[in-house]
Protein backbone atom coordinates (compact mmCIF):
# COMPACT_ATOMS: atom_id res chain seq x y z
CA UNK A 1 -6.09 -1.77 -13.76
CA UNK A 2 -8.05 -1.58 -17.05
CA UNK A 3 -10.63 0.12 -17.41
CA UNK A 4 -12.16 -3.85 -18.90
CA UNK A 5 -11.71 -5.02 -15.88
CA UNK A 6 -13.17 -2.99 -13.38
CA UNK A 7 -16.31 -3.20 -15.60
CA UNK A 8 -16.53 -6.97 -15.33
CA UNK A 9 -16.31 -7.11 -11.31
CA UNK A 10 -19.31 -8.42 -10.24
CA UNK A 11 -20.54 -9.49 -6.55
CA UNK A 12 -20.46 -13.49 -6.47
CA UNK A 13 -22.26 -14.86 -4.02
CA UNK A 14 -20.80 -17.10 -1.38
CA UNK A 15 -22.72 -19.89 -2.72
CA UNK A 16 -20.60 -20.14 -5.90
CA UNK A 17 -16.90 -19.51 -4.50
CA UNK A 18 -14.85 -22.69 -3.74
CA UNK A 19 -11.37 -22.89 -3.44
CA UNK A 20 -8.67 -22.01 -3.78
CA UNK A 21 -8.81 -19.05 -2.28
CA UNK A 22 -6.12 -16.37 -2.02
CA UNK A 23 -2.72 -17.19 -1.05
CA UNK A 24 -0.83 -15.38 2.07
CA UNK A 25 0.91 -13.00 -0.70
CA UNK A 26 -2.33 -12.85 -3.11
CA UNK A 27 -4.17 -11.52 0.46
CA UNK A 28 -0.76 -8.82 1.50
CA UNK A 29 -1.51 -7.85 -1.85
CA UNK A 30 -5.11 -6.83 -1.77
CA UNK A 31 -4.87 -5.52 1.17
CA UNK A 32 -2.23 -3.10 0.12
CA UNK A 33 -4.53 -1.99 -2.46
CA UNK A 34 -7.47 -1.48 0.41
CA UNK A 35 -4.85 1.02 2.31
CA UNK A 36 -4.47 3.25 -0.97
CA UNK A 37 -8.31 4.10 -0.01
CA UNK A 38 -9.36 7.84 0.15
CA UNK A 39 -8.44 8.70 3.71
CA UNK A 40 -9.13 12.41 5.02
CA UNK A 41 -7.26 12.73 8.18
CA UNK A 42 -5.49 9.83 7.60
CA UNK A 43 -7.13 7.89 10.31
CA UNK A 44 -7.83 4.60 8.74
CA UNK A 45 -10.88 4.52 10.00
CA UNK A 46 -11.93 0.91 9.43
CA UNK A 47 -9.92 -2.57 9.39
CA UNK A 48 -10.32 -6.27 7.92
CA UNK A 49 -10.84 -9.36 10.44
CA UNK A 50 -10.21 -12.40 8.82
CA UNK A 51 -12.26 -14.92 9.97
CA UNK A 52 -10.11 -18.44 9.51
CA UNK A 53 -11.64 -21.92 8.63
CA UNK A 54 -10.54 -23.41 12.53
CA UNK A 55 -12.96 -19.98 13.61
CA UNK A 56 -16.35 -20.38 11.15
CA UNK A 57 -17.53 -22.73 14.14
CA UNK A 58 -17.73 -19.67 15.99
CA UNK A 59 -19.23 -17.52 13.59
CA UNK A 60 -22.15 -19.98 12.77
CA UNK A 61 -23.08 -20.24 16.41
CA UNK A 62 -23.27 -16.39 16.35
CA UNK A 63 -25.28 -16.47 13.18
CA UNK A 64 -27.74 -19.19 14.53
CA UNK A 65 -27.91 -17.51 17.89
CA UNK A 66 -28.81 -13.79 17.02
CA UNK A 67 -31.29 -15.53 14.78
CA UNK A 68 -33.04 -17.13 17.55
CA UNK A 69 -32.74 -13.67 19.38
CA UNK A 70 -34.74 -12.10 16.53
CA UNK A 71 -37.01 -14.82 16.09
CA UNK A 72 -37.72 -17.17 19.13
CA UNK A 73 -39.86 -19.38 17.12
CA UNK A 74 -37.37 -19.82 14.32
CA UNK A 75 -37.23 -23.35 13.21
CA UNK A 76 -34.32 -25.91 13.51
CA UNK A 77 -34.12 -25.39 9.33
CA UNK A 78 -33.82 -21.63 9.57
CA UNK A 79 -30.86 -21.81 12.61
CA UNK A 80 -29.27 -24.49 10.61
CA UNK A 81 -29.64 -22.08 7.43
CA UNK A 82 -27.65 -19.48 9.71
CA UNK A 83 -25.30 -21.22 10.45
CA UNK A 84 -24.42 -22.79 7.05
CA UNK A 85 -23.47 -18.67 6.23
CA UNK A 86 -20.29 -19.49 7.87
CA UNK A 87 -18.75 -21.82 6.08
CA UNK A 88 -19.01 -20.06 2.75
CA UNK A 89 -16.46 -19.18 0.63
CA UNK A 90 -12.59 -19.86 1.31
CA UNK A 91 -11.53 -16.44 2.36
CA UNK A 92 -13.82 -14.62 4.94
CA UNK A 93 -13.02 -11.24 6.83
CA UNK A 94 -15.18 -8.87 8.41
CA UNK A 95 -15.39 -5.13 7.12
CA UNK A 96 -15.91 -3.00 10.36
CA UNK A 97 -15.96 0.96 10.28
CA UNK A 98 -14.33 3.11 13.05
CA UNK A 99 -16.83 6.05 13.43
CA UNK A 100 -16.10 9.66 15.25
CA UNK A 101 -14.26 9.25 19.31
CA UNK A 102 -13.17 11.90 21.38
CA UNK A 103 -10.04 11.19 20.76
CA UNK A 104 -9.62 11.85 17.25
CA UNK A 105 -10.24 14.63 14.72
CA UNK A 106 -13.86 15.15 13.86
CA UNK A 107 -14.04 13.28 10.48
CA UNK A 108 -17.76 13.11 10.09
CA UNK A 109 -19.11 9.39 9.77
CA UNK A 110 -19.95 9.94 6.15
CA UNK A 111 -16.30 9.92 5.08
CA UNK A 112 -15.05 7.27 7.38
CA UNK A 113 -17.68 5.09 6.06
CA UNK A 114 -16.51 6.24 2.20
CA UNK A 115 -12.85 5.68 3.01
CA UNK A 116 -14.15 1.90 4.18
CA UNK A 117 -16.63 1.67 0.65
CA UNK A 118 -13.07 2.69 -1.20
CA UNK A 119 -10.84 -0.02 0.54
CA UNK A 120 -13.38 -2.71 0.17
CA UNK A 121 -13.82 -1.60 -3.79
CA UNK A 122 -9.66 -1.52 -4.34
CA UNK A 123 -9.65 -4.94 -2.34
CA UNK A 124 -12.75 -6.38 -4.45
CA UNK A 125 -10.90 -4.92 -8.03
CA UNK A 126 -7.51 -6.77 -6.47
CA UNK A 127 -9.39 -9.84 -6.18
CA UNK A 128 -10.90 -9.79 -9.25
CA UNK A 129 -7.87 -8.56 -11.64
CA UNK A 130 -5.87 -11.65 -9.50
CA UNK A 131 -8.93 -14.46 -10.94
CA UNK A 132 -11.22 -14.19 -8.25
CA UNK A 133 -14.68 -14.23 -7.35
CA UNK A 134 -15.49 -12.08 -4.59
CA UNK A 135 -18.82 -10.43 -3.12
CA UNK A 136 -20.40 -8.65 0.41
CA UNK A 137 -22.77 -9.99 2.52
CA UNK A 138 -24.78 -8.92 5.37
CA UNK A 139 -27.29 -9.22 7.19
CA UNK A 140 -29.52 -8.63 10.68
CA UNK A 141 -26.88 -10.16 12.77
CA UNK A 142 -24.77 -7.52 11.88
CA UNK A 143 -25.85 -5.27 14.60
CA UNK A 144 -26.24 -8.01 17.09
CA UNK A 145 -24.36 -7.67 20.21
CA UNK A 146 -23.00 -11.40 20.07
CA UNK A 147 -21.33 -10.51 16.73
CA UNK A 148 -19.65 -7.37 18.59
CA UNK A 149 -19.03 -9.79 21.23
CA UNK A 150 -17.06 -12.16 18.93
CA UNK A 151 -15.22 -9.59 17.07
CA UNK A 152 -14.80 -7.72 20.18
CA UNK A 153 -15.54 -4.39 18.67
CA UNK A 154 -15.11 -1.34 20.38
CA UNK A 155 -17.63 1.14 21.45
CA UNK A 156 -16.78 3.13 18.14
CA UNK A 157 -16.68 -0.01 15.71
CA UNK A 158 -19.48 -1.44 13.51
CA UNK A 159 -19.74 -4.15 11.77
CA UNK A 160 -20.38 -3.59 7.81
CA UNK A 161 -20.68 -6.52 6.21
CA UNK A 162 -18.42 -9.61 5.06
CA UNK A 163 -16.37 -9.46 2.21
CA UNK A 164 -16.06 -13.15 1.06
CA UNK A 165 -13.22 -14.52 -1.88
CA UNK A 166 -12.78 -17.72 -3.49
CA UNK A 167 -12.67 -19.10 -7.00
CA UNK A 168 -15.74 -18.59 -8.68
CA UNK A 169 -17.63 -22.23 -9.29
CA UNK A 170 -20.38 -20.65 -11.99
CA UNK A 171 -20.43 -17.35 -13.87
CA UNK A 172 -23.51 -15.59 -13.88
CA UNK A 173 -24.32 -13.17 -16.48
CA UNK A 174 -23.40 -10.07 -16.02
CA UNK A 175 -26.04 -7.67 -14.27
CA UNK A 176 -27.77 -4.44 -16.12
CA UNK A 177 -25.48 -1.57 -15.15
CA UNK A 178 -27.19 2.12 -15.35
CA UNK A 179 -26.25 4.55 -17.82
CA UNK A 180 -24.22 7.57 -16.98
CA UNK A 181 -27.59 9.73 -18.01
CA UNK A 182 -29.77 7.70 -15.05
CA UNK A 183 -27.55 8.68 -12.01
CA UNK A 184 -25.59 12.07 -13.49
CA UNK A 185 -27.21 15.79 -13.60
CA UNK A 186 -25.93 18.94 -13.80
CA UNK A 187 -26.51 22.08 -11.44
């Protein structure tokens, strides 16, 4: 991957991917990428859950539900807003983390969850050297027990955020990246 290319990723918002999304062996192949994450212990300590058009229904009543937990007095605009979340972009999978069990070696958190930030970059970069527009998304009904509910999580899952691929309807311009001077120091 050139060193071009992973500077021109960029997080697209659901809003602005359409498809086609990627096919069955475009998808095999990202996630092949994802599983050449950083993995101390080699626990793969997260997974993908693919959330497929015939399922969104189910995901936008979760969305407008733990809304309505939050906020009784939400209106019928804001639940319908929720729900809308959904049924963006053609490919939609959930990014859930495994943290530390009894049963496994004690991997603290912080690397599980940077094993999981690696995967979901190598997926993203995939995406993006294959033509398409990709981006994360999150939110308050992350933590929500309906969502673990409906992704029937286990006790040691969590739910990170979406990562949401389709081809890109309108390129933005690219964002202001830091120098290496703003975010590099010596001891």
């Amino acid at each position: 991957m050139s060193l071009a290319l992973i500077g021109t990723r960029m997080n697209v918002s659901p809003k602005r991917l359409i498809d086609p999304g990627p096919s069955p062996e475009q998808l095999e192949a990202m996630f092949s990428s994802a599983a050449a994450a950083p993995d101390h212990g080699q626990l793969t300590p997260w997974r993908f859950m693919i959330v497929p058009p015939a399922k969104r229904g189910l995901l936008a009543e979760v969305f407008a539900l733990a809304l309505i937990d939050r906020d009784p007095g939400a209106t019928l605009v804001q639940i319908e807003a929720a729900r809308e979340k959904a049924y963006r972009a053609p490919m939609l999978m959930l990014a859930v983390a495994r943290l530390v069990s009894d049963q496994e070696p004690e991997i603290p958190n912080v690397e599980r969850i940077v094993s999981l930030g690696c995967a979901m970059q190598n997926l993203l970069l995939t995406a993006h050297a294959m033509g398409f527009g990709s981006g994360l998304t999150s939110g308050q009904a992350m933590c929500s027990e309906r969502m673990r509910g409906l992704f029937r999580l286990g006790a040691d899952e969590h739910a990170v955020c979406f990562v949401n691929i389709g081809t890109v309807t309108k390129i933005k311009p690219p964002r202001v990246r830091p120098t290496a001077d703003q975010f590099v120091t010596s001891l």
